[in-house]
Protein backbone atom coordinates (compact mmCIF):
# COMPACT_ATOMS: atom_id res chain seq x y z
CA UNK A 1 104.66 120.43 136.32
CA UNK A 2 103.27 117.13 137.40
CA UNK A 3 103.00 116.57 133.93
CA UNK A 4 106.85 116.12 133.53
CA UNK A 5 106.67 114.18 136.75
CA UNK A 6 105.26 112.09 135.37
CA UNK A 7 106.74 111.49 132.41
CA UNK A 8 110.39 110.76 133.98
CA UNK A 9 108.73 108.48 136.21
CA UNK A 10 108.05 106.20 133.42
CA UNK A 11 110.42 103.44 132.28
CA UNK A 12 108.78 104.96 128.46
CA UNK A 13 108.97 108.29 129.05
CA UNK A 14 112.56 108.25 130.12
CA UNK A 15 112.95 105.68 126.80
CA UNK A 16 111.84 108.74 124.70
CA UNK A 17 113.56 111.64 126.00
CA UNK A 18 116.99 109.42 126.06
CA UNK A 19 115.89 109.13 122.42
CA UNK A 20 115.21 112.58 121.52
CA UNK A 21 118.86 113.89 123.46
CA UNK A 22 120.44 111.34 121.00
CA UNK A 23 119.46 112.57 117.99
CA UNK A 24 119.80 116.12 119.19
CA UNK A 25 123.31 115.17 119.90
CA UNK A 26 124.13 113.69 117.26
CA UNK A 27 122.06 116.74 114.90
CA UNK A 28 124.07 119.00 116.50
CA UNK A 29 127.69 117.06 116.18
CA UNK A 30 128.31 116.28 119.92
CA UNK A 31 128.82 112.81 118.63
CA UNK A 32 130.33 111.03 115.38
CA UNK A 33 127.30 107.88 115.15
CA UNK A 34 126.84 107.36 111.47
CA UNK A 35 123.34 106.99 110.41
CA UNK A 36 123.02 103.09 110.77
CA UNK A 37 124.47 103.58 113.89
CA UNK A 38 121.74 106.00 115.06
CA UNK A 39 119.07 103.90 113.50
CA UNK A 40 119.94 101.33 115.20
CA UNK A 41 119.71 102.53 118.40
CA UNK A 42 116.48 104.21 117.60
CA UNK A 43 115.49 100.92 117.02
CA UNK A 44 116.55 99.27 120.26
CA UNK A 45 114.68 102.74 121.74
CA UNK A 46 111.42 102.02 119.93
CA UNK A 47 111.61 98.07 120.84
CA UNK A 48 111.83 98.66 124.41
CA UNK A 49 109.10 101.34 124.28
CA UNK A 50 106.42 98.78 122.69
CA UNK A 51 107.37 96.16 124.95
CA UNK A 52 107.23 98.24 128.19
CA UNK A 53 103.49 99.58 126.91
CA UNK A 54 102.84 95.70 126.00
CA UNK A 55 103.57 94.50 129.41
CA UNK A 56 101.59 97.75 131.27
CA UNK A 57 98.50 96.30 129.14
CA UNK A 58 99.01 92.59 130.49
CA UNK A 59 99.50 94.49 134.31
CA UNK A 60 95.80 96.35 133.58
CA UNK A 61 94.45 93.27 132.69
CA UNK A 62 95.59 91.34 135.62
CA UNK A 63 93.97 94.10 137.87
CA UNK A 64 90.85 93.94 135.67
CA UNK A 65 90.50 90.43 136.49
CA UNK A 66 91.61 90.39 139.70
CA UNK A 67 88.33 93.00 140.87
């Protein structure tokens, strides 16, 4: 359980999931997104996934430096 705790108490982990109910959504016809669309999107996901793991590296590193 604290697994899942976890993972919605990340900025990345929430990222994801949001990600994953999209395309189920969209797989399953709850919304009319045409592929670019969804790509897109997916896209903007992914982006903001790398660059919240980018800036959590340049947070360990301050701490590494600071002991």
């Amino acid at each position: 359980m604290s697994v899942l705790k976890d993972l919605f108490a990340s900025k990345k982990g929430v990222s994801a999931m949001a990600a994953i109910l999209v395309v189920i959504a969209n797989s399953a016809g709850l919304t009319a997104l045409s592929e670019s669309t969804l790509m897109m999107i997916l896209g903007v996901i992914g982006t903001f996934i790398v660059g919240q793991g980018l800036a959590d590296l340049g947070k360990e590193k301050a701490k590494i430096e600071v002991e």
